[in-house]
N, C-alpha and C. Protein backbone atom coordinates (compact mmCIF):
# COMPACT_ATOMS: atom_id res chain seq x y z
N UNK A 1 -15.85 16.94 -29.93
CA UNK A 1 -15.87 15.53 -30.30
C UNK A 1 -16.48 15.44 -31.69
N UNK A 2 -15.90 14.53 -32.26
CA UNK A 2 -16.27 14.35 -33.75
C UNK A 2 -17.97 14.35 -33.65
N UNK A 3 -18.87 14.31 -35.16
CA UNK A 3 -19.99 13.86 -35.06
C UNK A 3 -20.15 12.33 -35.07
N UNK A 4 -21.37 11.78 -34.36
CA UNK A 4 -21.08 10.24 -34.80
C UNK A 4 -20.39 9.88 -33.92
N UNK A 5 -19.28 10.24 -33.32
CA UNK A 5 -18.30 9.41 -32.26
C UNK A 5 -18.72 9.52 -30.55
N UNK A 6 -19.30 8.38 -30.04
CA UNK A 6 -19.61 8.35 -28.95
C UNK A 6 -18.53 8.12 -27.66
N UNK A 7 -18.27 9.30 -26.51
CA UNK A 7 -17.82 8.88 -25.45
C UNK A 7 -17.82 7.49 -25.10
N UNK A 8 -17.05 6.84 -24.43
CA UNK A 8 -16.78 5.57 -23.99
C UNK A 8 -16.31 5.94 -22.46
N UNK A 9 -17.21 5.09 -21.75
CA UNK A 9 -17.19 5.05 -20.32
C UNK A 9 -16.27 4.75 -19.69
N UNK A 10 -15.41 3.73 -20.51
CA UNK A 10 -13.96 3.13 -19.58
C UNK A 10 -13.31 4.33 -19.34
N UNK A 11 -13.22 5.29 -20.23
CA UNK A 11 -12.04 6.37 -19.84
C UNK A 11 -12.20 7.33 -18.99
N UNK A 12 -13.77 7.47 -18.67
CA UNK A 12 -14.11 8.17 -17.67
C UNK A 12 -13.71 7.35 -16.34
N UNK A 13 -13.93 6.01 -16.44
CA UNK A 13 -13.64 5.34 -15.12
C UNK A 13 -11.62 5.17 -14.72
N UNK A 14 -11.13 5.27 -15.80
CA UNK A 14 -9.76 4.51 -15.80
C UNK A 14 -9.07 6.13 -15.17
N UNK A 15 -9.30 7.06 -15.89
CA UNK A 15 -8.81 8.22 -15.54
C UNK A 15 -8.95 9.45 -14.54
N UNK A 16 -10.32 8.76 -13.60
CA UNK A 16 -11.08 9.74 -12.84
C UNK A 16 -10.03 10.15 -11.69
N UNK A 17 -10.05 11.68 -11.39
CA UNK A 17 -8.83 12.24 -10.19
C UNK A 17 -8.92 11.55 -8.98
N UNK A 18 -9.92 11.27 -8.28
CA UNK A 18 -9.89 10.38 -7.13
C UNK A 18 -10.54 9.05 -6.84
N UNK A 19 -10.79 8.42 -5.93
CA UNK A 19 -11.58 7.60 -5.68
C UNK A 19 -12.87 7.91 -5.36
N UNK A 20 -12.89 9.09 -4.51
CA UNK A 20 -14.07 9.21 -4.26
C UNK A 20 -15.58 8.17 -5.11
N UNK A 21 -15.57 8.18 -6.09
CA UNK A 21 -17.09 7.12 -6.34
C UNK A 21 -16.26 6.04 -5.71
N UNK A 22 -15.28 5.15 -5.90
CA UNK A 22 -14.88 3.81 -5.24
C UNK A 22 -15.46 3.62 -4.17
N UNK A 23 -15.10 4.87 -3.03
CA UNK A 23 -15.80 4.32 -1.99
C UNK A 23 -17.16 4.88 -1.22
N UNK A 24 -17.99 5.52 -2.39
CA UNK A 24 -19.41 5.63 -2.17
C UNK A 24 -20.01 3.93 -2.21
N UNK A 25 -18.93 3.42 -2.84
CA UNK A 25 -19.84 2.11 -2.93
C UNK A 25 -19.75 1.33 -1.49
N UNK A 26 -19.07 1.95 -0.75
CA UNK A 26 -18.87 1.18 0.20
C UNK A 26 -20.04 1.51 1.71
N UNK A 27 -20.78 1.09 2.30
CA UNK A 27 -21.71 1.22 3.17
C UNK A 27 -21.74 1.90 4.23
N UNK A 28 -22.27 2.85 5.02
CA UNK A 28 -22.26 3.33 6.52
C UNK A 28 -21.68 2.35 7.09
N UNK A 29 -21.84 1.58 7.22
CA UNK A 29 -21.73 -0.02 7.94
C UNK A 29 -20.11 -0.54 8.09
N UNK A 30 -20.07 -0.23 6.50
CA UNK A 30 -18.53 -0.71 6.56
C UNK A 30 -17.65 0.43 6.13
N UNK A 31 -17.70 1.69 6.20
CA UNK A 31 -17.06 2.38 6.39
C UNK A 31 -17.10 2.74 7.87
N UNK A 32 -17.87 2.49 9.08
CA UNK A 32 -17.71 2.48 9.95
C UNK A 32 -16.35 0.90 10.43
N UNK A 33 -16.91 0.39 9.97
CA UNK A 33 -15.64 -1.08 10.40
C UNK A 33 -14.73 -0.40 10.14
N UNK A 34 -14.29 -0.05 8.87
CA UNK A 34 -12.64 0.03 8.05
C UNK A 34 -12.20 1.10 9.43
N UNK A 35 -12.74 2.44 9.68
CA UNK A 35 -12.31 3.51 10.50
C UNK A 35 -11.98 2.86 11.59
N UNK A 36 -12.80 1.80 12.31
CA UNK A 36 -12.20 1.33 13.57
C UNK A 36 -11.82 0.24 13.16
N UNK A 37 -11.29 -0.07 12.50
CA UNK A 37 -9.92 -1.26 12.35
C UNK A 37 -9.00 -0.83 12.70
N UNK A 38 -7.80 -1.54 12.86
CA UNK A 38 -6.73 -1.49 13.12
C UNK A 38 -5.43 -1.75 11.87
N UNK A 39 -6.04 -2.31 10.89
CA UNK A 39 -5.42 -2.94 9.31
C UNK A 39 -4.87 -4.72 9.95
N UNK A 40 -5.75 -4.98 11.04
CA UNK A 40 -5.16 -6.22 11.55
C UNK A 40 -6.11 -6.98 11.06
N UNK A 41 -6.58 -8.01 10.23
CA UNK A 41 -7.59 -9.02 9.78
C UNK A 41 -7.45 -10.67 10.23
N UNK A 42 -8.68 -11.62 10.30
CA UNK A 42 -8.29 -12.91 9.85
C UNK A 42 -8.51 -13.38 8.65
N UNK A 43 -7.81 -13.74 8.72
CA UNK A 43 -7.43 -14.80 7.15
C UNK A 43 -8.77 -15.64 6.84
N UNK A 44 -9.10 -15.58 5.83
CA UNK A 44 -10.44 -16.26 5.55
C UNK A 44 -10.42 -17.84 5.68
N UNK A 45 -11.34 -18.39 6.18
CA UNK A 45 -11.96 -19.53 6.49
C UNK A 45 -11.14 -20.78 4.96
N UNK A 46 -11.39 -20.07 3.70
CA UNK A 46 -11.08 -20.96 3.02
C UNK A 46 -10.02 -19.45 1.83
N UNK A 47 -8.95 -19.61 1.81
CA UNK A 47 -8.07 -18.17 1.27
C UNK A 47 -8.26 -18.53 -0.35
N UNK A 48 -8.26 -19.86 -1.08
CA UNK A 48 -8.24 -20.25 -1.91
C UNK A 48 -9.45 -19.76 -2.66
N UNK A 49 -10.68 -20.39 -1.77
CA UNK A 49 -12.06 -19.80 -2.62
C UNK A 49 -12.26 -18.02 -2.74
N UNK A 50 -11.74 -17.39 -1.74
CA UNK A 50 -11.81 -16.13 -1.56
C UNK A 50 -11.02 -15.51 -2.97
N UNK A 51 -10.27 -16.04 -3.54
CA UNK A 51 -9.47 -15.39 -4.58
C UNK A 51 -7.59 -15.11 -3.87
N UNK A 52 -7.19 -15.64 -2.62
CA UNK A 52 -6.08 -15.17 -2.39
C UNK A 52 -5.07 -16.66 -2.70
N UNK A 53 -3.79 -16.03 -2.94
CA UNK A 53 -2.69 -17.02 -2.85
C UNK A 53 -1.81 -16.98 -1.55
N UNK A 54 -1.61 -18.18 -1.66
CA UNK A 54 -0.56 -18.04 -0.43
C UNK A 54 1.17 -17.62 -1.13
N UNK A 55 2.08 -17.62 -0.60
CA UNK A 55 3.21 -16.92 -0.86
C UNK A 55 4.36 -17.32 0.39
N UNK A 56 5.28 -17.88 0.31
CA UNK A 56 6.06 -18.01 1.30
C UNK A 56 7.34 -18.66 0.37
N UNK A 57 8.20 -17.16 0.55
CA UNK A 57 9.23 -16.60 -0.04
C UNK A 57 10.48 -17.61 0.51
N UNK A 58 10.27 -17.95 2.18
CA UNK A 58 11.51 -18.29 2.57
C UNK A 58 12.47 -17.13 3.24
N UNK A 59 13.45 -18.13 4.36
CA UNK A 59 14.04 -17.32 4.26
C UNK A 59 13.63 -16.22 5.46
N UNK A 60 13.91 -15.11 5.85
CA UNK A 60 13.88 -14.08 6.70
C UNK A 60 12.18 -13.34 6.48
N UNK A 61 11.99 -13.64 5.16
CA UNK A 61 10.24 -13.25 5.32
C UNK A 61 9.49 -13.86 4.93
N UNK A 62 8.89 -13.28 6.03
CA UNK A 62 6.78 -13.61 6.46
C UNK A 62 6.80 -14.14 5.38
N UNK A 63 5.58 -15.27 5.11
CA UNK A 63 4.38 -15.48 4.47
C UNK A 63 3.50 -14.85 3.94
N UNK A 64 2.77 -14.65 3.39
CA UNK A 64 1.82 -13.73 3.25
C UNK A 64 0.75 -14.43 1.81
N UNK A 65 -0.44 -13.74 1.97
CA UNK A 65 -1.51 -14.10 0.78
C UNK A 65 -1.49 -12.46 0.08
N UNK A 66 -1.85 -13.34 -1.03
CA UNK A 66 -2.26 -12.37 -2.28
C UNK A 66 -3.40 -12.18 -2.78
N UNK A 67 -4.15 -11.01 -2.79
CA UNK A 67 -5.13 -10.64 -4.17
C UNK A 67 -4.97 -10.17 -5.22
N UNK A 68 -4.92 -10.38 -6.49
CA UNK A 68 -4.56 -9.52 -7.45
C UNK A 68 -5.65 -8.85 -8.52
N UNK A 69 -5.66 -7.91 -8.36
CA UNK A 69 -6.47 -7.38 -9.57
C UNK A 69 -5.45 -6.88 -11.04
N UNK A 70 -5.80 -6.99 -11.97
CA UNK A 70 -5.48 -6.42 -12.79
C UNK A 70 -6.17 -6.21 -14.03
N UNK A 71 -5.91 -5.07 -15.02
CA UNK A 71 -6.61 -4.24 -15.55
C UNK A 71 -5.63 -3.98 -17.08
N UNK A 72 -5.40 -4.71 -17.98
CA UNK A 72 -4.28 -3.82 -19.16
C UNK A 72 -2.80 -3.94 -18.34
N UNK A 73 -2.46 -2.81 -18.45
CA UNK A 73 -1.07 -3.26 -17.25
C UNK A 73 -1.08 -2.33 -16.25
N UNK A 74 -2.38 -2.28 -15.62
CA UNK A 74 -2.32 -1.95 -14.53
C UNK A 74 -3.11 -2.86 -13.31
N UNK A 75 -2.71 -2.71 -12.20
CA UNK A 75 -2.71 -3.58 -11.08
C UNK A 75 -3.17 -3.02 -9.78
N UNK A 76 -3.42 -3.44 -9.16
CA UNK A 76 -4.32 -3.24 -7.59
C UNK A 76 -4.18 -4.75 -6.80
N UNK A 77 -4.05 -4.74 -5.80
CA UNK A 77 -3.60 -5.56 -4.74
C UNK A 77 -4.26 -5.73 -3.19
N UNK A 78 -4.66 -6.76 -2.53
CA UNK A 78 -4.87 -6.88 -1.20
C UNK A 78 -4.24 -7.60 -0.53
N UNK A 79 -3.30 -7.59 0.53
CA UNK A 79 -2.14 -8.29 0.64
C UNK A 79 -2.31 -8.61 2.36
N UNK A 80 -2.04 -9.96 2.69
CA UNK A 80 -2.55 -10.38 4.00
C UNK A 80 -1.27 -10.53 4.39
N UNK A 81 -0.37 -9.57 5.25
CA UNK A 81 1.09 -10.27 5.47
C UNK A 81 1.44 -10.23 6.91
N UNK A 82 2.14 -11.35 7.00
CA UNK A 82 2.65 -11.92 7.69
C UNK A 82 1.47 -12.84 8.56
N UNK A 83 0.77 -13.69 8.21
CA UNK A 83 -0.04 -14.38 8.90
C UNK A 83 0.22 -15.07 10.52
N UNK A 84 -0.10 -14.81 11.42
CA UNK A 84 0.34 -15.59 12.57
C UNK A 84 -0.78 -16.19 12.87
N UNK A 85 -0.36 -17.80 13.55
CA UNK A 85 -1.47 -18.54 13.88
C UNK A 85 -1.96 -18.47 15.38
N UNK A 86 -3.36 -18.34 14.99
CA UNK A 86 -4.41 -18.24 16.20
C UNK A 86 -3.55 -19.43 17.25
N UNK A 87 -3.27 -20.49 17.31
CA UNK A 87 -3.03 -21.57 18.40
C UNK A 87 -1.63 -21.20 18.76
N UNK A 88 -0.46 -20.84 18.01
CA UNK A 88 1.00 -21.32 17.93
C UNK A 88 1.41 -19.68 18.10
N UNK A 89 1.10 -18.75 17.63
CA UNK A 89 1.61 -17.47 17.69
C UNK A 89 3.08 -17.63 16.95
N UNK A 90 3.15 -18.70 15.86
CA UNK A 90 4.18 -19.11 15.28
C UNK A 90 3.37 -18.55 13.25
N UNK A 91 4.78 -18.23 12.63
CA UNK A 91 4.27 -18.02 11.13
C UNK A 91 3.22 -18.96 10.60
N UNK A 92 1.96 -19.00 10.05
CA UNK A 92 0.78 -19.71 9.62
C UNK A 92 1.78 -20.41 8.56
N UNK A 93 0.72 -21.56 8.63
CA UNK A 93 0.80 -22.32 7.26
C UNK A 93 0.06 -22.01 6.26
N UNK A 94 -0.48 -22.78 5.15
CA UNK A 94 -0.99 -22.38 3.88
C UNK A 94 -2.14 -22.40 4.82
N UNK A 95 -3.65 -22.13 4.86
CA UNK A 95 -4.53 -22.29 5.33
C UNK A 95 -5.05 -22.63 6.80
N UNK A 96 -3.97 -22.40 7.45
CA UNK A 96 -4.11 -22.17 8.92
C UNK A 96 -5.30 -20.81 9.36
N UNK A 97 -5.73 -21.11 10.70
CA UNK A 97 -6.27 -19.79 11.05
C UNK A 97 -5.51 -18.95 11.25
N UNK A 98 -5.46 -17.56 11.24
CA UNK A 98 -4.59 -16.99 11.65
C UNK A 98 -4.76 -15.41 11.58
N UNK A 99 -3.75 -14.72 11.99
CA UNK A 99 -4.65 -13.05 11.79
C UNK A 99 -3.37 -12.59 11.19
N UNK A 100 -3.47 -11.49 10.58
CA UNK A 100 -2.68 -10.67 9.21
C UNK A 100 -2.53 -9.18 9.39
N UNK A 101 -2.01 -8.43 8.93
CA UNK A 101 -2.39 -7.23 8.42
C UNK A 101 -2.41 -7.01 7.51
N UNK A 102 -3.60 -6.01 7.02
CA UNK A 102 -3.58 -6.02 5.68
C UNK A 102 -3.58 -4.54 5.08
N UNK A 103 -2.90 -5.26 4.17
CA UNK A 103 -2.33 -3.84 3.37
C UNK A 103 -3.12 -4.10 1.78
N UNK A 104 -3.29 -2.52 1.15
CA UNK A 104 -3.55 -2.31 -0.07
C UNK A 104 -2.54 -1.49 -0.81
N UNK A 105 -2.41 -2.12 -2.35
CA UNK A 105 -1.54 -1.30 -2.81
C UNK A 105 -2.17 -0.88 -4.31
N UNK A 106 -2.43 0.15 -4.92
CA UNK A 106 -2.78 0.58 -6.21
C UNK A 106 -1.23 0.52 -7.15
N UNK A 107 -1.21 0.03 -8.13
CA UNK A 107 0.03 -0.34 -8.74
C UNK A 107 0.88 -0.69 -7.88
N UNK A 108 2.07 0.15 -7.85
CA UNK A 108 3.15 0.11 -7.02
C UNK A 108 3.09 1.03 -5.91
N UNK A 109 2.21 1.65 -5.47
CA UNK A 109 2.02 2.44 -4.43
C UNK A 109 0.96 2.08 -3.05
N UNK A 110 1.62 1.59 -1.81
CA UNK A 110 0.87 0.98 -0.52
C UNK A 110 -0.15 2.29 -0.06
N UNK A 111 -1.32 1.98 0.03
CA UNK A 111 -2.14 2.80 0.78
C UNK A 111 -2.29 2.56 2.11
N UNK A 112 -2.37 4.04 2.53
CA UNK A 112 -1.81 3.58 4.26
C UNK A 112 -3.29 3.49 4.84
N UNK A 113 -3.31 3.25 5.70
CA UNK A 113 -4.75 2.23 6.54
C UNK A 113 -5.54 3.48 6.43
N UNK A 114 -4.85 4.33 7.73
CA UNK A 114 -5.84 5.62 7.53
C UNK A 114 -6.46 6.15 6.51
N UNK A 115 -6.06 6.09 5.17
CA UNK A 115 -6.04 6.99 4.34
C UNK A 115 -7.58 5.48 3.39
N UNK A 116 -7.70 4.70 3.53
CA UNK A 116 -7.98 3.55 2.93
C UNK A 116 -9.79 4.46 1.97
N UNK A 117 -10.24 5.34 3.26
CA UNK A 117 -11.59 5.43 2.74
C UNK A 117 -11.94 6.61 1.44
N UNK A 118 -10.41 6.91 1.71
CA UNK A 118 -10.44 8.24 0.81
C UNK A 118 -9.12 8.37 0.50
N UNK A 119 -8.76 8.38 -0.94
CA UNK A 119 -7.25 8.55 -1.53
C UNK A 119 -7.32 8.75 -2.84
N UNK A 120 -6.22 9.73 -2.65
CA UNK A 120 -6.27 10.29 -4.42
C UNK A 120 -5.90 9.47 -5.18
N UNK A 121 -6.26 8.92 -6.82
CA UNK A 121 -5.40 8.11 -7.52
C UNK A 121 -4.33 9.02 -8.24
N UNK A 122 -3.34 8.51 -8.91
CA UNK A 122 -2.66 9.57 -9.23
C UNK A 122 -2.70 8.82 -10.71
N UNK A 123 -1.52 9.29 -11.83
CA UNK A 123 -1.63 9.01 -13.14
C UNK A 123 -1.31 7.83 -13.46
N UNK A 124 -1.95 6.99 -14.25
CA UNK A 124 -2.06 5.76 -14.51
C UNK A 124 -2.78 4.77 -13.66
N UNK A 125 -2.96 4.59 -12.69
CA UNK A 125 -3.69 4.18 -12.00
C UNK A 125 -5.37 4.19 -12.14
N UNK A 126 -5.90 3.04 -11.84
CA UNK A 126 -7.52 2.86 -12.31
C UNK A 126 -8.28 2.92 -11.15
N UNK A 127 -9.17 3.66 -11.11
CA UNK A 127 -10.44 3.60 -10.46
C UNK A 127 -10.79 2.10 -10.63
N UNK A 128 -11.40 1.55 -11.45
CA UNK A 128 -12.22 0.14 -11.22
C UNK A 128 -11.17 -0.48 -10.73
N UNK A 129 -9.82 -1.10 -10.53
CA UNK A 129 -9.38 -1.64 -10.19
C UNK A 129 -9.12 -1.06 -8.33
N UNK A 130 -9.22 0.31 -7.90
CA UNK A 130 -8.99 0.73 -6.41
C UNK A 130 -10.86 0.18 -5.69
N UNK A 131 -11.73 0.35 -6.95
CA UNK A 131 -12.64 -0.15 -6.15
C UNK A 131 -12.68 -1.45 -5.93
N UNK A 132 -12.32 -2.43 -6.81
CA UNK A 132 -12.53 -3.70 -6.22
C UNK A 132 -11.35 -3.86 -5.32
N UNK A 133 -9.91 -3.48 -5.11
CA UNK A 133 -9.16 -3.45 -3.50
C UNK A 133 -10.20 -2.92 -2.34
N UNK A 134 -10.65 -2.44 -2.64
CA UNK A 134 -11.82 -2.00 -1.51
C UNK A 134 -13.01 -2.67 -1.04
N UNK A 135 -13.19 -3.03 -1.91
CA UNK A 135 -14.93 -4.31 -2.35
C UNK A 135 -14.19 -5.34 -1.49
N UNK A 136 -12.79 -5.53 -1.97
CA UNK A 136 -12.24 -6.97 -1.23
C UNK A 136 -11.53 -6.67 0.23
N UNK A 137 -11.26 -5.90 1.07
CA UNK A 137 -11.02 -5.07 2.37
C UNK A 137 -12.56 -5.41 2.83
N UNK A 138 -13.55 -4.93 2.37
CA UNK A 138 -15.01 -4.95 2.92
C UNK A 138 -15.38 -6.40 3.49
N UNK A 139 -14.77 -7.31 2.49
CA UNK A 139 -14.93 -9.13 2.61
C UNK A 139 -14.99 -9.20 3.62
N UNK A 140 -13.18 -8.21 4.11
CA UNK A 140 -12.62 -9.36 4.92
C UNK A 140 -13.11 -9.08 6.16
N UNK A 141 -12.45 -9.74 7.24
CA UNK A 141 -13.34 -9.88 8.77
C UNK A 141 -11.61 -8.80 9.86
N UNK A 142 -12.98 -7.73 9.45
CA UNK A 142 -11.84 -6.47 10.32
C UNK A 142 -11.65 -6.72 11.82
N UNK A 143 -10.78 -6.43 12.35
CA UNK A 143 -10.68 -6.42 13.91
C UNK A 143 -10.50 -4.58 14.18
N UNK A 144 -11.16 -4.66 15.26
CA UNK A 144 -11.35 -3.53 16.14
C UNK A 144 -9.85 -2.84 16.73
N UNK A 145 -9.70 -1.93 16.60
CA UNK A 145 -8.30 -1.76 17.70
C UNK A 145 -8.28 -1.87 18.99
N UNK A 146 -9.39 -1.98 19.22
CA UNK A 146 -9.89 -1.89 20.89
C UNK A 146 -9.34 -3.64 21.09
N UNK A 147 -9.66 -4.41 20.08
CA UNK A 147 -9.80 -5.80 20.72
C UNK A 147 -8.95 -6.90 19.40
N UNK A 148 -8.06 -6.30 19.19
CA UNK A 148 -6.96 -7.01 18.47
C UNK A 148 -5.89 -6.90 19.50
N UNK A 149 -5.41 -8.61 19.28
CA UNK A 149 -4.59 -8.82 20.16
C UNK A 149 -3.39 -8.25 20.29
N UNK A 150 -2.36 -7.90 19.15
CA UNK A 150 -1.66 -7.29 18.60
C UNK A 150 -1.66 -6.06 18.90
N UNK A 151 -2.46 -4.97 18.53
CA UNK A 151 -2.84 -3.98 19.45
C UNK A 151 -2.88 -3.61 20.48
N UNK A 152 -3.78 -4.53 21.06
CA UNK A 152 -4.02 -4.42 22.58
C UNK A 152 -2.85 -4.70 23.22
N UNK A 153 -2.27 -5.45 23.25
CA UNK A 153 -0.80 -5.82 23.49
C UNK A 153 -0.02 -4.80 23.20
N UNK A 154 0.35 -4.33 22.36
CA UNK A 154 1.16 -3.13 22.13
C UNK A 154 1.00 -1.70 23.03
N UNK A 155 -0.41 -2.01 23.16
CA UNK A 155 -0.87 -0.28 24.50
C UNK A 155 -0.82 -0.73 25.75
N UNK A 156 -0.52 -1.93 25.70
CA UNK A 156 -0.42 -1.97 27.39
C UNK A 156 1.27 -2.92 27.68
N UNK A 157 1.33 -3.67 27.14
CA UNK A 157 2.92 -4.05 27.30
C UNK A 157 4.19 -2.14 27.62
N UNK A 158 4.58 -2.03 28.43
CA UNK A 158 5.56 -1.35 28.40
C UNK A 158 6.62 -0.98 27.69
N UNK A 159 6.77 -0.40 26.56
CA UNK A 159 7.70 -0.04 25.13
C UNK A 159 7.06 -0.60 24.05
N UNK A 160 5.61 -0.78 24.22
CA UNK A 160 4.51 -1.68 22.82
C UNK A 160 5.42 -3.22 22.69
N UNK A 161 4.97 -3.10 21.52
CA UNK A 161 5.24 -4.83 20.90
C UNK A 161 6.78 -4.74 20.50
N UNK A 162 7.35 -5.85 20.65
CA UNK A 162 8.90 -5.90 19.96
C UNK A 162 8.78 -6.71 18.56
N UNK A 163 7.90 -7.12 17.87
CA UNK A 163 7.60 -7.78 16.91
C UNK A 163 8.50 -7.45 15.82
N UNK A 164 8.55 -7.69 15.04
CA UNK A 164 9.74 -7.45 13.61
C UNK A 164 8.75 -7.11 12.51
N UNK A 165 7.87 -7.67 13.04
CA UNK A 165 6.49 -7.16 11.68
C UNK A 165 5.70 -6.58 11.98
């Protein structure tokens, strides 16, 4: 490195091989939740203040809320889809109660549930942006697999769930 020219921290963060620091930040506590989740969530109390949009495309698909992070032109995502409502077991409205699954995606690539606590980034993709998809997973209010309805329903109904989503 030149004399005089100081390292800059962003590039250590933007370019680092895995997540691993992302999710040191994350707690015994709630790395215990995320493992026994199911990727099934409820939808927050108020989706608006939380930072999500609602989204309803029309048409043959779900509803769904949005988080967006973005970074330069790169992007990270927390995505609540297909909302069904707690009373109606019918598609939610904008701000209905309702429960989701939720998915994360680093750019254009979905991280699969299992994999949520630990995943490689690959090129182009940002560390600060996979940690705050993660920071915002932590928010939300995980359900258990033991005791999601959806779930539970699926291990004991005979041929699981017939659901489309």
């Amino acid at each position: 490195m030149a004399e005089g020219r100081k390292p800059t921290m962003m590039s250590c963060m933007l370019f680092h091989p895995s997540t691993a620091t992302a999710v040191r930040r994350v707690t015994p506590h709630d790395a215990r939740r995320i493992s026994r989740a199911c990727s099934h969530v409820t939808i927050p109390a108020e989706p608006a203040a939380a930072g999500y949009r609602y989204i309803d495309l029309g048409g043959e698909r779900p509803p769904f809320y949005i988080r967006r992070f973005g970074f330069g032109d790169r992007s990270a995502a927390v995505v609540l889809a297909a909302p069904i409502e707690w009373s109606s077991g019918d598609d939610a409205e904008r701000g209905a109660p309702a429960l989701a699954r939720c998915e994360v995606t680093i750019g254009a690539r979905r991280v699969p549930w299992d994999d949520l606590l630990w995943f490689d980034l690959r090129d182009g993709e940002s560390l600060l942006l996979a940690q705050r998809a993660v920071d915002a997973v932590v928010e939300l209010d995980l359900l258990a697999r033991e005791t999601c309805p959806f779930c539970c329903a699926a291990a004991t109904w005979p041929g699981g769930l017939r659901a489309t989503r």
